[in-house]
Protein backbone atom coordinates (compact mmCIF):
# COMPACT_ATOMS: atom_id res chain seq x y z
CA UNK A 1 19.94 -10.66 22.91
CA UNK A 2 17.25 -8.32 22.33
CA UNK A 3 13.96 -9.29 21.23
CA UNK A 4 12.78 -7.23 18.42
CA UNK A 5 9.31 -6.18 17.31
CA UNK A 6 7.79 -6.35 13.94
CA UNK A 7 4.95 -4.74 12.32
CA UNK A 8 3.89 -5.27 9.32
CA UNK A 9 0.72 -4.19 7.11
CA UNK A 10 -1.24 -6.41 4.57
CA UNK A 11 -3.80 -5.24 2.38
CA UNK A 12 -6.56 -7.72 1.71
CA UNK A 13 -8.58 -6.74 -1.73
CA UNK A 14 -11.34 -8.25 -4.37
CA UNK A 15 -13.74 -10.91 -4.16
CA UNK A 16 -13.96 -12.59 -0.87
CA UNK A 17 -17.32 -14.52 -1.85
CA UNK A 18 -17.49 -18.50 -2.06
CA UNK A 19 -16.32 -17.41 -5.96
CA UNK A 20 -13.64 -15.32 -4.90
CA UNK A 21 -11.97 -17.08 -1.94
CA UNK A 22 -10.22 -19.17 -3.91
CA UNK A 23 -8.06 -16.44 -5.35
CA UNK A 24 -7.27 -15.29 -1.88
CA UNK A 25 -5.52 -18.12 -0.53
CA UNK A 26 -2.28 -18.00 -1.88
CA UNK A 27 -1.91 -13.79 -0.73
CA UNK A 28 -3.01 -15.00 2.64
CA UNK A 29 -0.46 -18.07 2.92
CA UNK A 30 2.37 -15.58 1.77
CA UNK A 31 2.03 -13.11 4.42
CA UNK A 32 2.41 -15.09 7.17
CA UNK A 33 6.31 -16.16 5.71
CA UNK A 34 7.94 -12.84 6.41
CA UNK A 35 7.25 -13.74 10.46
CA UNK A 36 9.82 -16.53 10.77
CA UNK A 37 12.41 -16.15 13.74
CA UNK A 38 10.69 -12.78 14.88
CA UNK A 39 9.51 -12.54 18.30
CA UNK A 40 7.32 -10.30 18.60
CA UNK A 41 4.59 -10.15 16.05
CA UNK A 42 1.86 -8.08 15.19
CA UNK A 43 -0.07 -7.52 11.50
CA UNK A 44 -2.25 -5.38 10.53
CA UNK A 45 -4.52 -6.23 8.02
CA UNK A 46 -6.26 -3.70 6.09
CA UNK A 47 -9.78 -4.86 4.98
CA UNK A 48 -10.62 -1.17 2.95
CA UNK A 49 -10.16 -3.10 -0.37
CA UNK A 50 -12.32 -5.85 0.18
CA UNK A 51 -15.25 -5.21 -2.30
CA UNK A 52 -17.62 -8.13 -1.28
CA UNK A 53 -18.15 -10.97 1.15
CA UNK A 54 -20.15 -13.39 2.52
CA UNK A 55 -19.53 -15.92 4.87
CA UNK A 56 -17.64 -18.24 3.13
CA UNK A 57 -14.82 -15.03 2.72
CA UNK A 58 -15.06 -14.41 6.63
CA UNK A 59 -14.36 -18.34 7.18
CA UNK A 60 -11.11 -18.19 5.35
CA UNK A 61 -10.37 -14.92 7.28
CA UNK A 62 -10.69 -16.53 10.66
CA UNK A 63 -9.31 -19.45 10.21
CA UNK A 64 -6.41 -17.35 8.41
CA UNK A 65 -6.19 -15.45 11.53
CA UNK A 66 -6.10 -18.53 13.60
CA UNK A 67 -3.35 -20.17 12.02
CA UNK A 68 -1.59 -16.87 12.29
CA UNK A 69 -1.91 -16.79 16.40
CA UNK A 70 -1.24 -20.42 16.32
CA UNK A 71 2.19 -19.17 15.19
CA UNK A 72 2.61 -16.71 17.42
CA UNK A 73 1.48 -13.54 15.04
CA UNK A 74 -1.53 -11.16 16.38
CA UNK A 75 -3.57 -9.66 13.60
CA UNK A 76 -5.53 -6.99 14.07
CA UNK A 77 -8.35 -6.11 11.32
CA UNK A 78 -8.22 -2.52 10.11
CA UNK A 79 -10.27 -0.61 8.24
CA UNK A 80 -13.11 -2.52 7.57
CA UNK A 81 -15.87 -1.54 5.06
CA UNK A 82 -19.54 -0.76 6.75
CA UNK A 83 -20.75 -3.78 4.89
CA UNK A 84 -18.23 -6.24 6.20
CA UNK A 85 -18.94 -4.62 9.87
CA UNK A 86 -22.83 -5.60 9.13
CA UNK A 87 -22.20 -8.56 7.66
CA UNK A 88 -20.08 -9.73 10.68
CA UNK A 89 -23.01 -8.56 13.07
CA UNK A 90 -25.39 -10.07 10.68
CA UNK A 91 -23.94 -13.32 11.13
CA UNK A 92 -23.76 -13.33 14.55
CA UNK A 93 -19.54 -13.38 14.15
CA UNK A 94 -18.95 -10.54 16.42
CA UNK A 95 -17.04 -13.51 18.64
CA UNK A 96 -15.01 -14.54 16.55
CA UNK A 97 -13.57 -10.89 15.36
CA UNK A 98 -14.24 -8.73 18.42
CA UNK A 99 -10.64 -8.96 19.32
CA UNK A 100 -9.56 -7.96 15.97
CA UNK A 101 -11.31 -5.19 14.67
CA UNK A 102 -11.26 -1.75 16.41
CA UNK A 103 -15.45 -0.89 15.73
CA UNK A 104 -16.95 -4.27 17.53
């Protein structure tokens, strides 16, 4: 049997301060579910929409992105705003998302 690879792209968007995240959730628990049975897994996930964070926003994003390898799915951050990209620095985060952004 052959093992198949699958791509897929999800747009993050909005509010993704400690008033926002809450909203977020749900969008980031349903992209995982299209992943089931496929072997090799990869998703993009395009940050260009994301109008404001802080670092309650990039908490839920990593562990997000944990519990996505934890299942066997690599993300890999796309298209990140200049703001988020300082904000990450900022932080001192650059650990934590240097594997998944293209700019670190």
């Amino acid at each position: 049997m052959e093992a198949h690879k699958i791509e897929h792209k999800h747009a993050l968007s909005g509010d993704w301060t400690i008033a926002g995240v809450i909203n977020q959730v749900d969008a980031l628990s349903d992209s995982l579910k299209g992943f089931v049975g496929v072997q090799d897994k990869q998703l993009h996930v395009d940050c260009a929409e994301i109008h404001t964070i802080d670092m309650s926003g990039l908490q839920l994003l990593h562990v997000w992105m944990q519990c996505a390898k934890m299942r066997g799915i690599r993300t890999r951050l796309i298209n990140l705003p200049e703001t988020m990209q300082q904000i990450i620095q900022r932080l001192g985060l650059d650990q934590a998302f240097t594997d998944n952004y293209q700019d670190a």
